[in-house]
N, C-alpha and C. Protein backbone atom coordinates (compact mmCIF):
# COMPACT_ATOMS: atom_id res chain seq x y z
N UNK A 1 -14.47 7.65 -7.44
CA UNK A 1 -13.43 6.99 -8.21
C UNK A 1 -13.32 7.65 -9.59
N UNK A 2 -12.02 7.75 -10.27
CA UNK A 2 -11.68 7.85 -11.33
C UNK A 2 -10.88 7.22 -12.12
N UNK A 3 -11.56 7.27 -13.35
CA UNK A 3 -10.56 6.25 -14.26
C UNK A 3 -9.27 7.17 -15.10
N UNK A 4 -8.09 6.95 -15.24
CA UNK A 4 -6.90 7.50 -15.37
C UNK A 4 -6.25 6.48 -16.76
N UNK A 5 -6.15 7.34 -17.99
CA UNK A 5 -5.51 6.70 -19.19
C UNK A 5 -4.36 7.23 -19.57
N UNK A 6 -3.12 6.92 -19.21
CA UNK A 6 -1.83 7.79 -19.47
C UNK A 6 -1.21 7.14 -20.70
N UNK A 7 -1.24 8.24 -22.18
CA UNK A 7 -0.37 7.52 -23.02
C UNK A 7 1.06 7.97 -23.10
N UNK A 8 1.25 6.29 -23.32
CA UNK A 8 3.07 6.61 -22.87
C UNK A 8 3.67 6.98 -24.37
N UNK A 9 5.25 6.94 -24.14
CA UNK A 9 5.98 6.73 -25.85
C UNK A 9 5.92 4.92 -25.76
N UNK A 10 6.73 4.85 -26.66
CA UNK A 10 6.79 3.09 -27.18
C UNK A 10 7.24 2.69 -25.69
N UNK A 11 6.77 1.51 -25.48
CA UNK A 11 7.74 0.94 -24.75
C UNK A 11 8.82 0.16 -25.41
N UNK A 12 9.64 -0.66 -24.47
CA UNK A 12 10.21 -1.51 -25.48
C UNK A 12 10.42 -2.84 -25.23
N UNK A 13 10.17 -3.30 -24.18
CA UNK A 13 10.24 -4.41 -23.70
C UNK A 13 8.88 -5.11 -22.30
N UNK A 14 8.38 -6.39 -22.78
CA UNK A 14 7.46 -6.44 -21.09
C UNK A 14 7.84 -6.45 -19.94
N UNK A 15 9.57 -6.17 -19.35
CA UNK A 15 9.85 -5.90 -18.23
C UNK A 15 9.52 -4.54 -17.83
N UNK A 16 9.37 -3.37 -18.88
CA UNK A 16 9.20 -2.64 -19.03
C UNK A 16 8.14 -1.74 -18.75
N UNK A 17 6.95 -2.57 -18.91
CA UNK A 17 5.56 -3.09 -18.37
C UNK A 17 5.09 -3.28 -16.99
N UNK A 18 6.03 -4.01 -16.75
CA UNK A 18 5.86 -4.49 -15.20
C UNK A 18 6.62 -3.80 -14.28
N UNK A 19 7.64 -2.88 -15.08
CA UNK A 19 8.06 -1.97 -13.87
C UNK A 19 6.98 -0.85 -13.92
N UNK A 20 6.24 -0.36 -14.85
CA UNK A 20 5.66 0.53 -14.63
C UNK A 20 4.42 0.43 -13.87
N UNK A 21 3.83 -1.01 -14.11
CA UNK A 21 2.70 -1.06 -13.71
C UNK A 21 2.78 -1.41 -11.74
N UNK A 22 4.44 -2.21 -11.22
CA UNK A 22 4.23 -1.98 -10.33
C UNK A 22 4.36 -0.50 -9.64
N UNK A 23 5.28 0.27 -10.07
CA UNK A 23 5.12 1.55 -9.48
C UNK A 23 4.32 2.52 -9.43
N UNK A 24 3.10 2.23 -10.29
CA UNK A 24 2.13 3.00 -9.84
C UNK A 24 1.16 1.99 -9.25
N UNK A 25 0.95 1.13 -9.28
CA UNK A 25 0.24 0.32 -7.92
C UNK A 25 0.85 0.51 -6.62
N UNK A 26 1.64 0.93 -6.76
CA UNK A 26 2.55 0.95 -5.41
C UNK A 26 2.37 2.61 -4.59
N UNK A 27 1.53 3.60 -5.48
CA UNK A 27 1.27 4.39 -4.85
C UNK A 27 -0.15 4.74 -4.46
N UNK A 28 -0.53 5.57 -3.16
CA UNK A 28 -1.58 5.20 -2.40
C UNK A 28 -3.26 5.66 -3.23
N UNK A 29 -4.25 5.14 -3.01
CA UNK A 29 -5.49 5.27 -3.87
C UNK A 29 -5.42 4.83 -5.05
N UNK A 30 -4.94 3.73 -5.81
CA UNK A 30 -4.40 3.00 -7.14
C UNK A 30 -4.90 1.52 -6.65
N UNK A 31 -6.24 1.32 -7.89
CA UNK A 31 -6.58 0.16 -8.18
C UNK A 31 -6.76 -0.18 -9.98
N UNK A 32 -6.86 -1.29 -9.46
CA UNK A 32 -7.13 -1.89 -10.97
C UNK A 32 -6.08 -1.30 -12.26
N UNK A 33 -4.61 -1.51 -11.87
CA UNK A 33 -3.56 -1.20 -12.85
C UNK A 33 -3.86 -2.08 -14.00
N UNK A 34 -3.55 -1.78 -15.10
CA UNK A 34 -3.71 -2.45 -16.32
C UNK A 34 -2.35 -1.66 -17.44
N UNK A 35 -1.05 -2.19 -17.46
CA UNK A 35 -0.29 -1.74 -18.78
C UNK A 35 -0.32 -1.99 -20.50
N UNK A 36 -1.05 -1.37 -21.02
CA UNK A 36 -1.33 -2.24 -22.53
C UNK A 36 -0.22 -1.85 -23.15
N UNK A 37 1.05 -2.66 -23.10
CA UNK A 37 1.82 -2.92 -24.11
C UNK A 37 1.93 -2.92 -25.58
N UNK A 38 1.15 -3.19 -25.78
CA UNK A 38 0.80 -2.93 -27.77
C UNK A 38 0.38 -1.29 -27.71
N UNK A 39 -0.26 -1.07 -27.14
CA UNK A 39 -0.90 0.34 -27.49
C UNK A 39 -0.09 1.45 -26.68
N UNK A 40 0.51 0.93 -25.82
CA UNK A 40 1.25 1.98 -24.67
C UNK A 40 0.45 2.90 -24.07
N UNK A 41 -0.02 2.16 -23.22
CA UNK A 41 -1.36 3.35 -22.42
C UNK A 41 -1.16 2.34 -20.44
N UNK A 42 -1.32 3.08 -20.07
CA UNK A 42 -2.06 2.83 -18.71
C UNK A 42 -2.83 3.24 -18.01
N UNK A 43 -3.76 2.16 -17.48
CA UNK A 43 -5.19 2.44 -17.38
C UNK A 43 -5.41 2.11 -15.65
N UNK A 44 -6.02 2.81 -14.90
CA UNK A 44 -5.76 3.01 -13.41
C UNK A 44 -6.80 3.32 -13.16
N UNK A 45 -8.01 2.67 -11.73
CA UNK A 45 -8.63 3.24 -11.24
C UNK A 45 -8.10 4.35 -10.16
N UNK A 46 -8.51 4.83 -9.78
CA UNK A 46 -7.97 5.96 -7.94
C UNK A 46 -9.16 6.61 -7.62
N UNK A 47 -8.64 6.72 -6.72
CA UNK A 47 -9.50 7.41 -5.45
C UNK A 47 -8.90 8.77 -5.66
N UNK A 48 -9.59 10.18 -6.04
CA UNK A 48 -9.08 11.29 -6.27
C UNK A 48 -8.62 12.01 -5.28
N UNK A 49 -9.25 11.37 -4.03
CA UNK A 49 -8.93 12.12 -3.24
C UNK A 49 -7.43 11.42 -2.23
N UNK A 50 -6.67 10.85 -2.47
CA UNK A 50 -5.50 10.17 -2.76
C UNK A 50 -4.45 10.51 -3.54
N UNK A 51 -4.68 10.59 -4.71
CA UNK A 51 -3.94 10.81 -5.76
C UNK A 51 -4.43 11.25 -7.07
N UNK A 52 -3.87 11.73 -7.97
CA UNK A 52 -4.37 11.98 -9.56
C UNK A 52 -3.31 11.56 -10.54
N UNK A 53 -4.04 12.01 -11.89
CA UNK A 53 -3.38 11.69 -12.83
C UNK A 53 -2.24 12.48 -13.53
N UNK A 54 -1.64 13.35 -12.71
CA UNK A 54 -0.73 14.48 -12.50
C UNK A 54 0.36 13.78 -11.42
N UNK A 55 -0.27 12.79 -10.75
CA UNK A 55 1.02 12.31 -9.97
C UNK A 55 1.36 10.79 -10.23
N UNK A 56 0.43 10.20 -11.06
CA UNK A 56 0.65 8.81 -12.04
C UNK A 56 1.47 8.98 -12.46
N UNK A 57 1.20 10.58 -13.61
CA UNK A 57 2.85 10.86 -14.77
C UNK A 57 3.74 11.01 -14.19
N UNK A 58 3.95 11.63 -13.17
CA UNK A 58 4.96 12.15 -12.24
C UNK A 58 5.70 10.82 -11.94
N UNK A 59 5.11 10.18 -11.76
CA UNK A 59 5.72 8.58 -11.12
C UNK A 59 6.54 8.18 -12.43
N UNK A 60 5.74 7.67 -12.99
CA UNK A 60 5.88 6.68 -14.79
C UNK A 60 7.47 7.54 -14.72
N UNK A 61 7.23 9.26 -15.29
CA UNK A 61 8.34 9.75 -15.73
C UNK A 61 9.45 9.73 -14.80
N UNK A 62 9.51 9.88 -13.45
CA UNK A 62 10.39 9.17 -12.82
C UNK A 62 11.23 8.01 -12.95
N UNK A 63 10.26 6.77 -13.26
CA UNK A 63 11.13 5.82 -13.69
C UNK A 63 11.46 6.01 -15.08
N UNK A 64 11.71 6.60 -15.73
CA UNK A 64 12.27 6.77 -17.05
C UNK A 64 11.27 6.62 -17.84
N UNK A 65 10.28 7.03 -17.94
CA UNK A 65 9.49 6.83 -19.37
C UNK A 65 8.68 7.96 -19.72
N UNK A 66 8.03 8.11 -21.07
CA UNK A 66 7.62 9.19 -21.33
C UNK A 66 6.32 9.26 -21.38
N UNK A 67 5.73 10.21 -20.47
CA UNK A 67 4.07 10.28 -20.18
C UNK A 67 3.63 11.17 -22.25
N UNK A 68 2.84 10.72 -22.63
CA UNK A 68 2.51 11.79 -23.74
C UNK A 68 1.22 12.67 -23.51
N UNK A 69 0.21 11.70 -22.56
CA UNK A 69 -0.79 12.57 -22.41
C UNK A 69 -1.69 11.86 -21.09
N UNK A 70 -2.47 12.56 -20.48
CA UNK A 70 -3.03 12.21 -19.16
C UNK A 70 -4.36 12.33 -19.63
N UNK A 71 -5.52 11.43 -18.95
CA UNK A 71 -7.25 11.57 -19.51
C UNK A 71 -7.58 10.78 -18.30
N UNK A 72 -8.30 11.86 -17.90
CA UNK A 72 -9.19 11.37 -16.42
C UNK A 72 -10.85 11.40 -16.47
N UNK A 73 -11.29 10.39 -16.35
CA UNK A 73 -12.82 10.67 -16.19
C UNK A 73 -13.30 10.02 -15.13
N UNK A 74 -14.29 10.35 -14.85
CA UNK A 74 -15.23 10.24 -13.37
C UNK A 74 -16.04 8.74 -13.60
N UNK A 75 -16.01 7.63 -12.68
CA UNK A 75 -16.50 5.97 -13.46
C UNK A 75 -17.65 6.10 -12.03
């Protein structure tokens, strides 16, 4: 498992939040989603061998938002 911290730009609203946080729960090897709204970060366990934190951003920026930086470490 790895833990995955993607900082976003501002968000701007908590619907905003919850779209992001379901669409990356919604893709495969993704546990423990967490969107921190005040700080604009999302915090993701995965299974690496599933997915990474190269295809988290990929997602997020899909739905319209802006990845600023990706940080993966080994938990």
């Amino acid at each position: 498992m790895e833990k995955v911290i993607l900082q976003l730009g501002a968000l701007a609203c908590p619907s905003c939040m919850q779209k992001i946080e379901a669409g990356v729960k919604a893709q495969p090897g993704v546990e423990n989603v967490k969107v921190l709204f005040n700080a604009s970060k999302v915090k993701a366990d995965i299974d690496a061998s599933q997915t990474s934190g190269d295809k988290l951003k990929e997602v997020i920026e899909n739905l319209g938002y802006e990845v600023e930086s990706v940080k993966v470490k080994a938990i």
